[in-house]
C-alpha atoms as a PDB file:
ATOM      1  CA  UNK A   1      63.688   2.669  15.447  1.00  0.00           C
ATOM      2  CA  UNK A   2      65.701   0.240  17.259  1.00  0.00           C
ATOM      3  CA  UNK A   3      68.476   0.109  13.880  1.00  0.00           C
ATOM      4  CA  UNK A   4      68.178   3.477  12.458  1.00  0.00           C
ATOM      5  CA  UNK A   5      70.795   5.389  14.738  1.00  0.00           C
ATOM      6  CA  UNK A   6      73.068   3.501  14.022  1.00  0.00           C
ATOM      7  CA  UNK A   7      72.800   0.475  11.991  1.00  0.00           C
ATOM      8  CA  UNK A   8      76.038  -0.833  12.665  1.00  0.00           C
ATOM      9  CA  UNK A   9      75.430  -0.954  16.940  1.00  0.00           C
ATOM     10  CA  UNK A  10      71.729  -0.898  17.179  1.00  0.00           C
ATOM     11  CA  UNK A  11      70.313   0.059  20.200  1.00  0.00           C
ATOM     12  CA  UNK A  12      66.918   1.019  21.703  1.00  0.00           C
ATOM     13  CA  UNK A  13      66.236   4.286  22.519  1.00  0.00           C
ATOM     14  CA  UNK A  14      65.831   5.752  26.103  1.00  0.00           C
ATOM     15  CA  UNK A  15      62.664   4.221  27.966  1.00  0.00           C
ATOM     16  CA  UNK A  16      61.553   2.807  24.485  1.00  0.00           C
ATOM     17  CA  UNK A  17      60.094   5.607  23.335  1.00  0.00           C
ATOM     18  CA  UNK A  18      61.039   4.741  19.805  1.00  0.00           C
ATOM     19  CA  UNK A  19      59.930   1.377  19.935  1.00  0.00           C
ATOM     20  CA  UNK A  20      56.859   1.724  21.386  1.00  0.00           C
ATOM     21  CA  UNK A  21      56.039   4.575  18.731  1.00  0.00           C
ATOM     22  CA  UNK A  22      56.681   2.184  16.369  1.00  0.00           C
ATOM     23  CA  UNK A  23      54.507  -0.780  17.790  1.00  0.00           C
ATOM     24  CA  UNK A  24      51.587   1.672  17.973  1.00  0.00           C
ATOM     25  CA  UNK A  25      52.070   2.555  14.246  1.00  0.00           C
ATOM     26  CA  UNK A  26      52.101  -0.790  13.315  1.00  0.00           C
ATOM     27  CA  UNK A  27      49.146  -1.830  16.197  1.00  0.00           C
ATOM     28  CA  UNK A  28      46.922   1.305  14.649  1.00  0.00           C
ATOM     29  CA  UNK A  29      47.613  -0.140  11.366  1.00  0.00           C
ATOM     30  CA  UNK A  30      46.470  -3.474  11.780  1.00  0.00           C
ATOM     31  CA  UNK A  31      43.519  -2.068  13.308  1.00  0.00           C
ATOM     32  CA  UNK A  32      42.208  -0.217  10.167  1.00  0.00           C
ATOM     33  CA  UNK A  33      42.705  -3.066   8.327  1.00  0.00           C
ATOM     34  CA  UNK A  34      39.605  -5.086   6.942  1.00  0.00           C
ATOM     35  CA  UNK A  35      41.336  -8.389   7.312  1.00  0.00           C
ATOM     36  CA  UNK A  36      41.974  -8.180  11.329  1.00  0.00           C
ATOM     37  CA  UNK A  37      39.086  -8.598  13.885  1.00  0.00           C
ATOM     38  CA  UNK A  38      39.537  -6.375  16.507  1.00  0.00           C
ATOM     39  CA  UNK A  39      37.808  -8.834  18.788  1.00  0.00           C
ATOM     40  CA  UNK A  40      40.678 -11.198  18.275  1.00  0.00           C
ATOM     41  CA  UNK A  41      43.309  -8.852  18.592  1.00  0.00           C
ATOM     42  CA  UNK A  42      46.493 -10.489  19.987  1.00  0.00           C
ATOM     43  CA  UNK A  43      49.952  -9.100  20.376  1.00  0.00           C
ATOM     44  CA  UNK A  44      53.634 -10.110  21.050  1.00  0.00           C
ATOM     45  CA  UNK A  45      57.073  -9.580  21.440  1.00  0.00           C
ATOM     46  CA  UNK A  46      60.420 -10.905  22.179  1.00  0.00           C
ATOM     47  CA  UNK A  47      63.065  -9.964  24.498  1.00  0.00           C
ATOM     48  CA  UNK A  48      63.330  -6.523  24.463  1.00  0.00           C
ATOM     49  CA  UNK A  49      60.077  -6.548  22.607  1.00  0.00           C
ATOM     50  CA  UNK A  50      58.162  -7.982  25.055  1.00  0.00           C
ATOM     51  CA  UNK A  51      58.636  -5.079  27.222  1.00  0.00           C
ATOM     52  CA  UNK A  52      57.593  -2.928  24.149  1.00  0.00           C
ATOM     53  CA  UNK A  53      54.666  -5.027  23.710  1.00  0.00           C
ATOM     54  CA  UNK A  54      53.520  -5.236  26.841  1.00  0.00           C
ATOM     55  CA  UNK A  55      53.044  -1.568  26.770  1.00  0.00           C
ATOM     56  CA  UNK A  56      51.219  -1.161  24.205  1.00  0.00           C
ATOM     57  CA  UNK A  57      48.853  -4.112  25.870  1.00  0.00           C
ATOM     58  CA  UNK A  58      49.025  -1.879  29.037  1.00  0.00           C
ATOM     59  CA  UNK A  59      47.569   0.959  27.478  1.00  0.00           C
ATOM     60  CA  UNK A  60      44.939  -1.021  24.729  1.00  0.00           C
ATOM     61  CA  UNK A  61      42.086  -2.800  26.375  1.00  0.00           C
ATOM     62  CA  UNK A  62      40.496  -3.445  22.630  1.00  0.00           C
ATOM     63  CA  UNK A  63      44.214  -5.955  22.772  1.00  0.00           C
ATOM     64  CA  UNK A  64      42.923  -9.078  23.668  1.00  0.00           C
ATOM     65  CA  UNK A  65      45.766 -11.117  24.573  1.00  0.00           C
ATOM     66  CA  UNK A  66      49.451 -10.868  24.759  1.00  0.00           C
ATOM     67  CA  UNK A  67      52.579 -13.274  24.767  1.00  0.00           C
ATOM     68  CA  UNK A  68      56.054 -12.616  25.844  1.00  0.00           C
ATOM     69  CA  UNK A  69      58.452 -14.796  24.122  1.00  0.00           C
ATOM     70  CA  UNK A  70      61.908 -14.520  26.593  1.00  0.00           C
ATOM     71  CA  UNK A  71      60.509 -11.876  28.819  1.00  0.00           C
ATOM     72  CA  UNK A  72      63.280 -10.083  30.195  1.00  0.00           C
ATOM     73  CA  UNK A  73      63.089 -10.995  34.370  1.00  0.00           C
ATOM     74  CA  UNK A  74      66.566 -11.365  35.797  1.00  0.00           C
ATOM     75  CA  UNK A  75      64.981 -10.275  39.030  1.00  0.00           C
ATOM     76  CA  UNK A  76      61.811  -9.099  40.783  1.00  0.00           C
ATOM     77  CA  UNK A  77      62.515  -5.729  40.505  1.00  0.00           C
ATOM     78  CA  UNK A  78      62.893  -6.187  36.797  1.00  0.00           C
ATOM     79  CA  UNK A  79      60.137  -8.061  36.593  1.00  0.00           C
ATOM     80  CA  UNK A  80      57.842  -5.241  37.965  1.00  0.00           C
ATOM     81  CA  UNK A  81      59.191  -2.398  36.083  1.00  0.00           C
ATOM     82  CA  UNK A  82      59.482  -3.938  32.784  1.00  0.00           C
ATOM     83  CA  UNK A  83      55.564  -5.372  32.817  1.00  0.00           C
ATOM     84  CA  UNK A  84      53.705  -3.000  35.803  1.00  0.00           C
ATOM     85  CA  UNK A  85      50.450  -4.301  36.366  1.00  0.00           C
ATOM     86  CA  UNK A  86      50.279  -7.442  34.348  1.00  0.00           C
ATOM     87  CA  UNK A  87      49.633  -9.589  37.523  1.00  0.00           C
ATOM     88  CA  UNK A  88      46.323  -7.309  38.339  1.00  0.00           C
ATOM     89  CA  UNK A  89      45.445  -8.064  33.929  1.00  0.00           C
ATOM     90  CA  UNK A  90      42.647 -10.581  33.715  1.00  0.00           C
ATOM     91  CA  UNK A  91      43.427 -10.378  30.020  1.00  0.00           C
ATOM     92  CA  UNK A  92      45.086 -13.701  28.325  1.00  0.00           C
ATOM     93  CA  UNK A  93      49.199 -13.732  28.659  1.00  0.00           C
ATOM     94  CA  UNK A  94      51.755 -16.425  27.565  1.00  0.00           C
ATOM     95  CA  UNK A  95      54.935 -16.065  28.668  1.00  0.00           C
ATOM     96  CA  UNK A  96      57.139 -18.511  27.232  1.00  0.00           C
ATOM     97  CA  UNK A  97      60.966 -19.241  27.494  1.00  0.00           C
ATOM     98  CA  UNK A  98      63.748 -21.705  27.570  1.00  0.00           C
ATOM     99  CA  UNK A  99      64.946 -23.652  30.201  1.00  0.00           C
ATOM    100  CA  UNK A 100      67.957 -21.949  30.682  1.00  0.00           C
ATOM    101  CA  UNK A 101      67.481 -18.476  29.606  1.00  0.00           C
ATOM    102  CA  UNK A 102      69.740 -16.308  31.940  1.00  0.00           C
ATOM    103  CA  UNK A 103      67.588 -13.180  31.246  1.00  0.00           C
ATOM    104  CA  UNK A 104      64.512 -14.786  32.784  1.00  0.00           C
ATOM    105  CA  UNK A 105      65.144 -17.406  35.197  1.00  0.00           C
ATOM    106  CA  UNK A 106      62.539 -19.826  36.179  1.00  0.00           C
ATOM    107  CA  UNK A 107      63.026 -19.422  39.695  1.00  0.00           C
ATOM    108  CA  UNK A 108      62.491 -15.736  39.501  1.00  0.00           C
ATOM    109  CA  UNK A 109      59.444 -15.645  37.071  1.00  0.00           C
ATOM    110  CA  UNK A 110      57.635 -18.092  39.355  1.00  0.00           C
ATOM    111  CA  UNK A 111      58.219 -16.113  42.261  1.00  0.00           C
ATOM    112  CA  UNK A 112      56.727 -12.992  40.574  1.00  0.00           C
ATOM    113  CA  UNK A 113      54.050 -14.574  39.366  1.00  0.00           C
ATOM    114  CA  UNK A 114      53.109 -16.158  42.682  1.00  0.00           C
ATOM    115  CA  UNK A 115      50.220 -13.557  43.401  1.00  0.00           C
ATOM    116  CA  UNK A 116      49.303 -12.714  39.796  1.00  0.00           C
ATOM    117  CA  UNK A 117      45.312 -12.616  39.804  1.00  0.00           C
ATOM    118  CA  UNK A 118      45.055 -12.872  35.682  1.00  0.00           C
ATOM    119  CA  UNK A 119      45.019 -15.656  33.238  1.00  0.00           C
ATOM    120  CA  UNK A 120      48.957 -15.764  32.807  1.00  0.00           C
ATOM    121  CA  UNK A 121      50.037 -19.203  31.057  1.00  0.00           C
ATOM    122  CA  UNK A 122      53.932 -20.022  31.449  1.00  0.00           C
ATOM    123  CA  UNK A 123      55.439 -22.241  28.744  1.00  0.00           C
ATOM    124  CA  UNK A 124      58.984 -23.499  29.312  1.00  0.00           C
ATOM    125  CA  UNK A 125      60.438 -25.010  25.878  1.00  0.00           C
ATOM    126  CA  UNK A 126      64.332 -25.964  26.158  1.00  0.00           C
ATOM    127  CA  UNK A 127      67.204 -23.943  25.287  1.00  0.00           C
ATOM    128  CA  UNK A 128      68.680 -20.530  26.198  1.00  0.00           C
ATOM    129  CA  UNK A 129      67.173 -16.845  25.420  1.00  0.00           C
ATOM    130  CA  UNK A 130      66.814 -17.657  21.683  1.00  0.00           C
ATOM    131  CA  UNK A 131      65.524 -21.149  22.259  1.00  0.00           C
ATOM    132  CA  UNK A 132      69.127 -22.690  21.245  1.00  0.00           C
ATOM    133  CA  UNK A 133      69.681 -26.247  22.280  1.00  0.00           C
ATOM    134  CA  UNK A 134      73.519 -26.697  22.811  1.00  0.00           C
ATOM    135  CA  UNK A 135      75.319 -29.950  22.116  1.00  0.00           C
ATOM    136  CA  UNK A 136      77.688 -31.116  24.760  1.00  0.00           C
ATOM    137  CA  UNK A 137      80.790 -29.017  23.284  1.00  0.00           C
ATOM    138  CA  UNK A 138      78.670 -26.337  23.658  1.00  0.00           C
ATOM    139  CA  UNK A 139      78.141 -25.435  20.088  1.00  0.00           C
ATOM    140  CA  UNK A 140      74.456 -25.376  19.069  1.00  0.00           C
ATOM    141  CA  UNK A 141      72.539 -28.006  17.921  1.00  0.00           C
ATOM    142  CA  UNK A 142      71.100 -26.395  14.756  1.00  0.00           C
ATOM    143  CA  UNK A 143      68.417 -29.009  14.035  1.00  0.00           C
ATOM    144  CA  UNK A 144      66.973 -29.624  17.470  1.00  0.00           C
ATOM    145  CA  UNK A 145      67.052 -25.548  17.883  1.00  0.00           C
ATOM    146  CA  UNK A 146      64.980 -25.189  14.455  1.00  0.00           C
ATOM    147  CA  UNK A 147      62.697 -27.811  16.203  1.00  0.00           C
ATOM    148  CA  UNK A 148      62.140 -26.148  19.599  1.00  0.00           C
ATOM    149  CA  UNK A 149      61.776 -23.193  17.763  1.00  0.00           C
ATOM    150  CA  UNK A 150      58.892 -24.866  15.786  1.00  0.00           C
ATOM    151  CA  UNK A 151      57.487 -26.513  18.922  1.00  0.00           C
ATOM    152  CA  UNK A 152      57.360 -22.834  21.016  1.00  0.00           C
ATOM    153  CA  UNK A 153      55.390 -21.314  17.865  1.00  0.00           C
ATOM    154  CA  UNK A 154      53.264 -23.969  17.556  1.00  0.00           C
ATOM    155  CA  UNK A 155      52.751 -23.576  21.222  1.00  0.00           C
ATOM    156  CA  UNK A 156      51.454 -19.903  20.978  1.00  0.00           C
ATOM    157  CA  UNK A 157      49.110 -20.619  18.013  1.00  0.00           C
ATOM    158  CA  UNK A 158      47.601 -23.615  19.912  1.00  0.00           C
ATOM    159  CA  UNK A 159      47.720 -20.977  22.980  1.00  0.00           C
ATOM    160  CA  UNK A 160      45.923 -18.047  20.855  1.00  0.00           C
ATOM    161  CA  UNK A 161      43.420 -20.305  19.417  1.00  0.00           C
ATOM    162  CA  UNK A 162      42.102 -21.701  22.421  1.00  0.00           C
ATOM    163  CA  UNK A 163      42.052 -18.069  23.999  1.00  0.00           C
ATOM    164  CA  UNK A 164      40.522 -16.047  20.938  1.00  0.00           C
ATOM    165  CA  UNK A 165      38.297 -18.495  19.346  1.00  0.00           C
ATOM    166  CA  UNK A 166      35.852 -19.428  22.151  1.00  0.00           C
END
């Protein structure tokens, strides 16, 4: 939904409705599927997708676990209304994001997270919102990004295997 307006200048659609229809679809789709175990059900989502994802982990109990790759926390109130209730979820959550990601600073995060009661992991891999490493011209380092890139998936595998295969 998020391209389909308008290909050219996509954008998300008030309060996500869109997106989140789509997530479901896709969500109730893996479900019927004789490959998935619905015991091990894990979701994610990145940057404006986490929010998305989140919801749909909100509203699913049968979702096991969920990680937010960049969540989007600029501040506390942001925090809150893009994931209500995820410090009161027992459920596994990864949050992971880079160093200096301007969308989700550390400082910020932490201090939401201060009180959370659930099992919320925080990774911190370098870089920016994408995971970019920048040289010291500030151009991007395009092989240590495709690194830390590797390193934060191989992160949340390692992360969803030790939480969904107990």
């Amino acid at each position: 939904a998020y391209c389909l307006a308008d290909p050219q200048n996509p954008a998300p659609s008030a309060g996500l409705k869109n997106e989140i229809e789509d997530f479901q679809t896709v969500l109730n789709y893996a479900k019927s599927l004789k490959t998935i175990d619905p015991s091990r059900l894990a979701i994610a989502g990145k940057s404006m997708g986490s929010g998305v994802a989140y919801s749909a982990f909100a509203k699913d109990p049968s979702v096991k676990a969920l990680a937010l790759l960049t969540p989007i926390c600029p501040d506390a109130a942001a925090c809150e209304k893009n994931y209500p209730g995820i410090k009161k979820d027992s459920r596994p959550v990864l949050m992971a994001m880079g160093d200096k990601d301007d969308a989700c600073p550390l400082s910020v995060l932490f201090d939401f997270l201060k009180d959370a009661k659930g099992g919320i992991w925080v990774s911190v891999a370098g870089g920016d919102h994408g995971f970019r490493i920048k040289k010291s011209d500030d151009s991007i380092d395009q092989a240590r990004t495709q690194r830390n890139i590797e390193t934060v998936a191989n992160g949340l595998l390692k992360w969803a295997d030790l939480k969904l295969n107990r």
